[in-house]
C-alpha atoms as a PDB file:
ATOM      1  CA  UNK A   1      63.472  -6.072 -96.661  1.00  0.00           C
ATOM      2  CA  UNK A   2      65.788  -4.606 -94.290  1.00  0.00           C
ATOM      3  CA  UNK A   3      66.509  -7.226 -91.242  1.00  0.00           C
ATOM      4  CA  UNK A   4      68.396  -5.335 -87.792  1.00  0.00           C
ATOM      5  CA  UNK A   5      70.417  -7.834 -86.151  1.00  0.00           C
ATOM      6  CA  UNK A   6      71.102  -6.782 -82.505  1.00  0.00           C
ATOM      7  CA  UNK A   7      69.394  -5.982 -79.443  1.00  0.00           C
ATOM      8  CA  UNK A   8      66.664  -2.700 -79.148  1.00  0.00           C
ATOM      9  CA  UNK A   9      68.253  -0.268 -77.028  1.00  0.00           C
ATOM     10  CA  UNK A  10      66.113   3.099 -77.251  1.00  0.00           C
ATOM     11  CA  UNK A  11      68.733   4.941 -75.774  1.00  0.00           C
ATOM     12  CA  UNK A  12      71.423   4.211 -77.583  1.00  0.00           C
ATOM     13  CA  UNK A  13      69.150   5.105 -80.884  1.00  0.00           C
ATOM     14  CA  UNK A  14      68.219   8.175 -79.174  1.00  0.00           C
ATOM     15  CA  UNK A  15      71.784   9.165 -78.834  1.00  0.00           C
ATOM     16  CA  UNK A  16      72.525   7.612 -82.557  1.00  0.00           C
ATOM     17  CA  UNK A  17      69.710  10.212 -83.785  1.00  0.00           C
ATOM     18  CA  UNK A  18      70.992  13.422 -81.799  1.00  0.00           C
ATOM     19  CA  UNK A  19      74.761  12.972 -81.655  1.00  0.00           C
ATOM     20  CA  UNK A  20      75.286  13.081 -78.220  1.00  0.00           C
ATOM     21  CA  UNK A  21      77.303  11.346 -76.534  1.00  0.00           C
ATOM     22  CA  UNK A  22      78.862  11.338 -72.934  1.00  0.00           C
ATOM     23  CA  UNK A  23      81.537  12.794 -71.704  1.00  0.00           C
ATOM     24  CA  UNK A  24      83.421  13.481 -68.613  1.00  0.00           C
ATOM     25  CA  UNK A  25      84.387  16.787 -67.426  1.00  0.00           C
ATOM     26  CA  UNK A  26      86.828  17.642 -64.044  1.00  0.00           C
ATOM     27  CA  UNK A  27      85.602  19.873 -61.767  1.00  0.00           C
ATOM     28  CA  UNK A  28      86.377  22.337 -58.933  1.00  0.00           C
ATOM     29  CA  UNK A  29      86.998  20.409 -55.342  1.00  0.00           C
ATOM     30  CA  UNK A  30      83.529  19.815 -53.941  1.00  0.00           C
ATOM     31  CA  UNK A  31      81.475  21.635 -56.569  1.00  0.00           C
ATOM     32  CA  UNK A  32      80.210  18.367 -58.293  1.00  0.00           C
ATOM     33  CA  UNK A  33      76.803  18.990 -56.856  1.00  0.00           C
ATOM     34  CA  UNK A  34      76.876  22.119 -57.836  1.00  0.00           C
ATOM     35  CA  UNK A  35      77.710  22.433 -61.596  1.00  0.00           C
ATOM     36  CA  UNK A  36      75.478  19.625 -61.812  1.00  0.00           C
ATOM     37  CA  UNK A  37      72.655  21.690 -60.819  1.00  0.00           C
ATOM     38  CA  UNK A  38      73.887  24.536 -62.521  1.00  0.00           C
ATOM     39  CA  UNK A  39      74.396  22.541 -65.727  1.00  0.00           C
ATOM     40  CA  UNK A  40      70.747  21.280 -65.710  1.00  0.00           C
ATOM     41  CA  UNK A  41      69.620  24.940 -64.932  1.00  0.00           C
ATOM     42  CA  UNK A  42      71.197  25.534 -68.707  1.00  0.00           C
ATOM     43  CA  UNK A  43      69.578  22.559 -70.497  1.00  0.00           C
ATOM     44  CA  UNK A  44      72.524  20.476 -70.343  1.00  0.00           C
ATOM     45  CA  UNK A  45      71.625  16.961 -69.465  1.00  0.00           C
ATOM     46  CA  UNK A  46      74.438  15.803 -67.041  1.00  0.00           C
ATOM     47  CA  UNK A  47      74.574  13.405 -64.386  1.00  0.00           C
ATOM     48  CA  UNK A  48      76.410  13.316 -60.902  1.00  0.00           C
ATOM     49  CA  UNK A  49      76.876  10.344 -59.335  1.00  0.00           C
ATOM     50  CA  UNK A  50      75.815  10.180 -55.540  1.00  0.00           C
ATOM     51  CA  UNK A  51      75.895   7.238 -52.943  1.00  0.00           C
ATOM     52  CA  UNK A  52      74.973   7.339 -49.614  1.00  0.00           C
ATOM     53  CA  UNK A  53      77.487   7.301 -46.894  1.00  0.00           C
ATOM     54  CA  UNK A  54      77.050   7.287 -43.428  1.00  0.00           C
ATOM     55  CA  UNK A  55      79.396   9.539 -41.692  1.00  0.00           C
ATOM     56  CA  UNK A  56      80.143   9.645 -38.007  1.00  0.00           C
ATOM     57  CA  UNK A  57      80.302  13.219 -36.161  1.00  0.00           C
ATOM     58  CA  UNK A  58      81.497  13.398 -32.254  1.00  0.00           C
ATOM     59  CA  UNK A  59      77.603  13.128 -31.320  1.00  0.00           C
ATOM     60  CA  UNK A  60      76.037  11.411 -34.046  1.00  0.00           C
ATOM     61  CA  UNK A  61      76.069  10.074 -37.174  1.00  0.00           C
ATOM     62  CA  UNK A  62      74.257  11.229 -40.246  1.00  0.00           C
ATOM     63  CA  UNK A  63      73.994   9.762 -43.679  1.00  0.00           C
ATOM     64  CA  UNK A  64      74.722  11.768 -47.027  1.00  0.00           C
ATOM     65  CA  UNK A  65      74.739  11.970 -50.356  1.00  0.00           C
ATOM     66  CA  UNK A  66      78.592  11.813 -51.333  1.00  0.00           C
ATOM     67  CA  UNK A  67      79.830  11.834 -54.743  1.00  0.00           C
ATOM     68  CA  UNK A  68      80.930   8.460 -56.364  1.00  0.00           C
ATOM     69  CA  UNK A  69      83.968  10.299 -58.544  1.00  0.00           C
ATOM     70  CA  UNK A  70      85.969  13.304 -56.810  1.00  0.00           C
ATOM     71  CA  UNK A  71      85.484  16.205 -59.196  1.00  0.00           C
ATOM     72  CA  UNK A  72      83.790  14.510 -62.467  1.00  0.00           C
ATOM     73  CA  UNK A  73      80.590  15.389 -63.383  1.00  0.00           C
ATOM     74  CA  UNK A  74      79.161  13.405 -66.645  1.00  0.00           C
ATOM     75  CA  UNK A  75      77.471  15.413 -69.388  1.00  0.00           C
ATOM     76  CA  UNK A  76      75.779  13.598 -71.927  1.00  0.00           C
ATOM     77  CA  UNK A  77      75.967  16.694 -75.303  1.00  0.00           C
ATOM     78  CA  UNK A  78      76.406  17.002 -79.245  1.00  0.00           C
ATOM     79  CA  UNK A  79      80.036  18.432 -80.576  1.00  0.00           C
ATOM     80  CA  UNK A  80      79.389  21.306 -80.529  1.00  0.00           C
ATOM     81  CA  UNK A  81      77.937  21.963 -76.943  1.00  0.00           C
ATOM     82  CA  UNK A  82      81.534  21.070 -75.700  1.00  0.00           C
ATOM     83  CA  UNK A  83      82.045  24.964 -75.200  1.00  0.00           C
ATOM     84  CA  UNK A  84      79.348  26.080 -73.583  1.00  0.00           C
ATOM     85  CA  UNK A  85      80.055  23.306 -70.756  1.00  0.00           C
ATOM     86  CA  UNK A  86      83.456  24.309 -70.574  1.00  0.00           C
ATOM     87  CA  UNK A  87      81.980  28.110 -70.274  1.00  0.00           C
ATOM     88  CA  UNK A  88      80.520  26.699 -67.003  1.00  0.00           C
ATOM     89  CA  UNK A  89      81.906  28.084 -63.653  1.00  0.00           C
ATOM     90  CA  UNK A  90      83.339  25.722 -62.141  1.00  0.00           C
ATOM     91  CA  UNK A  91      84.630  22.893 -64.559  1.00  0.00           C
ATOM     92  CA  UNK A  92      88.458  22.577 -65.343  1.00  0.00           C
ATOM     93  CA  UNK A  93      88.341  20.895 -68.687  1.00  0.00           C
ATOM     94  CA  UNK A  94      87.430  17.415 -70.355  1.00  0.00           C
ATOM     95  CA  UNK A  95      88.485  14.478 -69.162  1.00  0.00           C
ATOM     96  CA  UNK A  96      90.902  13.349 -71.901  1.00  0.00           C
ATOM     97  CA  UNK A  97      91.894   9.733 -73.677  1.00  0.00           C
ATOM     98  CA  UNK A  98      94.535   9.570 -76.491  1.00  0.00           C
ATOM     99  CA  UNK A  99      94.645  13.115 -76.830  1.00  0.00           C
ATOM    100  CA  UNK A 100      90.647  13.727 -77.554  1.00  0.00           C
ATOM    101  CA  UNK A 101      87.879  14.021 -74.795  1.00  0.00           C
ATOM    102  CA  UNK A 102      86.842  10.302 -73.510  1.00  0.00           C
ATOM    103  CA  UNK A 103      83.205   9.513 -74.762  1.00  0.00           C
ATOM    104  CA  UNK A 104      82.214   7.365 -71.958  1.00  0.00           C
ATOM    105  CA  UNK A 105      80.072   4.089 -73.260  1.00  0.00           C
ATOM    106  CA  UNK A 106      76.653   4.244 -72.906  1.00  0.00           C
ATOM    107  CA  UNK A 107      76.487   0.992 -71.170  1.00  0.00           C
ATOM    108  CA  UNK A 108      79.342   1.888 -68.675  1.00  0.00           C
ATOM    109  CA  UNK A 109      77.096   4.912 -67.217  1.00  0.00           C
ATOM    110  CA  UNK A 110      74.219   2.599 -67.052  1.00  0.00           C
ATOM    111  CA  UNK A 111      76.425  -0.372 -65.454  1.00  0.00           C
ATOM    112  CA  UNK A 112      77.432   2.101 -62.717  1.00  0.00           C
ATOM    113  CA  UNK A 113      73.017   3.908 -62.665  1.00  0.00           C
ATOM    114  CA  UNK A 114      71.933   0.304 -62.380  1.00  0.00           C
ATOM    115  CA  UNK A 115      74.552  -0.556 -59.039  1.00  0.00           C
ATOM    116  CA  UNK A 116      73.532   2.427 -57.817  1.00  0.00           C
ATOM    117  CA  UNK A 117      69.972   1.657 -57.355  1.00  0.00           C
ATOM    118  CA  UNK A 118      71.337  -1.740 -55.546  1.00  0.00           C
ATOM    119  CA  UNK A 119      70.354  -1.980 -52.067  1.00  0.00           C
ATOM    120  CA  UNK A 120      73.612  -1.017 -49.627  1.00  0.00           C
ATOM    121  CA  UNK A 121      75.607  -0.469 -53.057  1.00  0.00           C
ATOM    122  CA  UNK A 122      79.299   0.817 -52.496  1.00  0.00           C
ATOM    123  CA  UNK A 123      81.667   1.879 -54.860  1.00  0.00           C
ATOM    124  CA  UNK A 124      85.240   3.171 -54.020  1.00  0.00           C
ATOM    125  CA  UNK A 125      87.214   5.012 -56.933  1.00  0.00           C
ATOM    126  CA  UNK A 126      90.914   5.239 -57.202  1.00  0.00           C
ATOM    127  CA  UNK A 127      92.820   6.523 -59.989  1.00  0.00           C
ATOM    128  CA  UNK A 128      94.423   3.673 -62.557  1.00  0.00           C
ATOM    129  CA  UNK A 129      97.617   5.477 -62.092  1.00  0.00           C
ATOM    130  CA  UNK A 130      97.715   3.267 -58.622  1.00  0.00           C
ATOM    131  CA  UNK A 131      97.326  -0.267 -59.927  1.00  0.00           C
ATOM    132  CA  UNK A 132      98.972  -2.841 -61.621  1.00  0.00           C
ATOM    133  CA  UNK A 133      97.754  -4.944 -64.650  1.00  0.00           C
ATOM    134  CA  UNK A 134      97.243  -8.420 -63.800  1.00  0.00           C
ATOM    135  CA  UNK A 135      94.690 -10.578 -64.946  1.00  0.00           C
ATOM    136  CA  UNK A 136      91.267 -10.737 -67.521  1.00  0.00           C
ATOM    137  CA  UNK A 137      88.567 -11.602 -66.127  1.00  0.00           C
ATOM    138  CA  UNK A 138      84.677 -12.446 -66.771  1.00  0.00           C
ATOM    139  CA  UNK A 139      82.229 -11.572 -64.373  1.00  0.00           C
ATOM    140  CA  UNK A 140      79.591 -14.539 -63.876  1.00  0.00           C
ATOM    141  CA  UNK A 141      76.634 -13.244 -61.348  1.00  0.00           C
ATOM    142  CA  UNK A 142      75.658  -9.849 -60.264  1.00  0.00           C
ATOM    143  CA  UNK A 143      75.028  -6.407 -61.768  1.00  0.00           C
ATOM    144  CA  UNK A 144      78.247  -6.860 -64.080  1.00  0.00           C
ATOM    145  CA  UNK A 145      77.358 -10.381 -64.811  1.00  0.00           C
ATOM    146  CA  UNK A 146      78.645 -10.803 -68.606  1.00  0.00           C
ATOM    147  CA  UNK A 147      80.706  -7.769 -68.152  1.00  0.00           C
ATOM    148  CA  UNK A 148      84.651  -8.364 -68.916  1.00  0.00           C
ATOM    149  CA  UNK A 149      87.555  -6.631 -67.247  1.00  0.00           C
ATOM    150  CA  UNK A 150      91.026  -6.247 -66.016  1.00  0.00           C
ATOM    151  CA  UNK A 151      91.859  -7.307 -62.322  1.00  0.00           C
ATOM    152  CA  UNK A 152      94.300  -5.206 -61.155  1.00  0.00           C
ATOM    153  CA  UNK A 153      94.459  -6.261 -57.985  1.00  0.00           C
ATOM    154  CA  UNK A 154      93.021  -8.469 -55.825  1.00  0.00           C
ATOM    155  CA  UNK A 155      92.749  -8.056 -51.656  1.00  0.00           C
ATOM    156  CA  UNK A 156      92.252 -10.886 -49.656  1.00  0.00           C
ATOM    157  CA  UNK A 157      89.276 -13.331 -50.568  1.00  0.00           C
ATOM    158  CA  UNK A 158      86.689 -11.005 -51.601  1.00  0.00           C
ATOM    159  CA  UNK A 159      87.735  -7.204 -53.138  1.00  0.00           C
ATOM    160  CA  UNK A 160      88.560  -7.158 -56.455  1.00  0.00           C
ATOM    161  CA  UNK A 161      89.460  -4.122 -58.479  1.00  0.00           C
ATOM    162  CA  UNK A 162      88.075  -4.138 -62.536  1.00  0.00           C
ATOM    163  CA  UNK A 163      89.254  -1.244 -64.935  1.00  0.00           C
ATOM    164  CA  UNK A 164      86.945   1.346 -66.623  1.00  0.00           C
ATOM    165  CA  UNK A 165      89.274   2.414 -69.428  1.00  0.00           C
ATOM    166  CA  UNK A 166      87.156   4.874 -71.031  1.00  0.00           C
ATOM    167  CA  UNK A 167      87.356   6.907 -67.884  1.00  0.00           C
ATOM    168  CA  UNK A 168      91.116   6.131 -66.656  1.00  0.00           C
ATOM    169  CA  UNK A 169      89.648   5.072 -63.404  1.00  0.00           C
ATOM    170  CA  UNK A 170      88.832   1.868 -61.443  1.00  0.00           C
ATOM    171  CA  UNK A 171      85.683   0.995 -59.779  1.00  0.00           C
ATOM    172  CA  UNK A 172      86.032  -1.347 -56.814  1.00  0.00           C
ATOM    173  CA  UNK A 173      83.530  -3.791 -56.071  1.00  0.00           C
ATOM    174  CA  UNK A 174      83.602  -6.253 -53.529  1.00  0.00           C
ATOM    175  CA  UNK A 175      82.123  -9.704 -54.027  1.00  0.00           C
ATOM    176  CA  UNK A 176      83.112 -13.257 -54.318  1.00  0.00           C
ATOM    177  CA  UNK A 177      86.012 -14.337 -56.030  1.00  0.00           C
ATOM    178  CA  UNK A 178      83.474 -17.166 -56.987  1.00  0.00           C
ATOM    179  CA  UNK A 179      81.873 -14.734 -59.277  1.00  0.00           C
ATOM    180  CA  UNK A 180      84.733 -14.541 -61.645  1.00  0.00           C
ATOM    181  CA  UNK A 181      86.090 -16.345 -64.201  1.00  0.00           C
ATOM    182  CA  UNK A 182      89.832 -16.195 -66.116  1.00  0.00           C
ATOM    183  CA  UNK A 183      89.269 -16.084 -69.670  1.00  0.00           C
ATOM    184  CA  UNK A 184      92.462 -16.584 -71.880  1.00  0.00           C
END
């Protein structure tokens, strides 16, 4: 008798069974919307992360849909799909780690899906390239409760900046320094 040791996750099995994994790719300036749409249109899944923003024009103010990462769009595809997204209008190229295309961790997208859906959820992305190394740090309540990372910097009492390595970016999330823990 064979005896699986480990959570049920029916997406990751689903993406065990088919080979695909996720990946980022650049894109134009302002055209994440758009190859996202235009990647769907060709049976790729992919995924463009959107918050809403409210923006404030001379006479009103209006809230949109802005993307979360300036020209990324995610596509989740087998080996050897990789070149009919690049064939895609619009995208520059891969986003690449260590020389090969990152695969971005299943749980990572659905860390940053799950925010998302939080009430009044705000993200701001800057590039890694910006910040130094500092501490490690657990995460004890929230969304990312469990969830281990690099501070790179810290502003103030409450904004903290974690590391996504697999995507040579950094999410910032503000909450209370109370919600974090050193580990050695």
């Amino acid at each position: 008798m064979n005896v699986i040791v480990g959570s049920y996750n029916p997406e990751k099995m689903k993406n065990e069974e088919t080979g695909k994994k996720w990946f980022a790719v650049y894109t134009k300036p302002r055209w994440e919307k758009k190859i996202n749409s235009v990647l769907e249109k060709k049976g790729i899944e992919s995924w463009c992360p959107l918050q809403k923003l409210q923006r404030q024009w001379s006479d009103r103010k209006k809230v949109i849909e802005d993307p979360l990462f300036k020209s990324y769009v995610f596509v989740r595809i087998a080996d050897q799909e990789k070149l009919r997204v690049l064939q895609t209008d619009g995208i520059l190229n891969f986003v690449y780690y260590l020389n090969k295309p990152a695969i971005i961790k299943d749980e990572e997208i659905e860390t940053i899906k799950s925010y998302l859906l939080q009430k009044d959820a705000i993200i701001t992305v800057h590039s890694i390239d910006s910040f130094d190394k500092d501490a490690r740090i657990k995460i004890k309540q929230g969304i990312f409760m469990d969830q281990t990372g690099t501070v790179l910097r810290a502003s103030g009492k409450r904004k903290v900046y974690v590391s996504m390595e697999s995507l040579g970016q950094v999410m910032m999330v503000e909450f209370p320094i109370d919600h974090l823990e050193l580990i050695d």
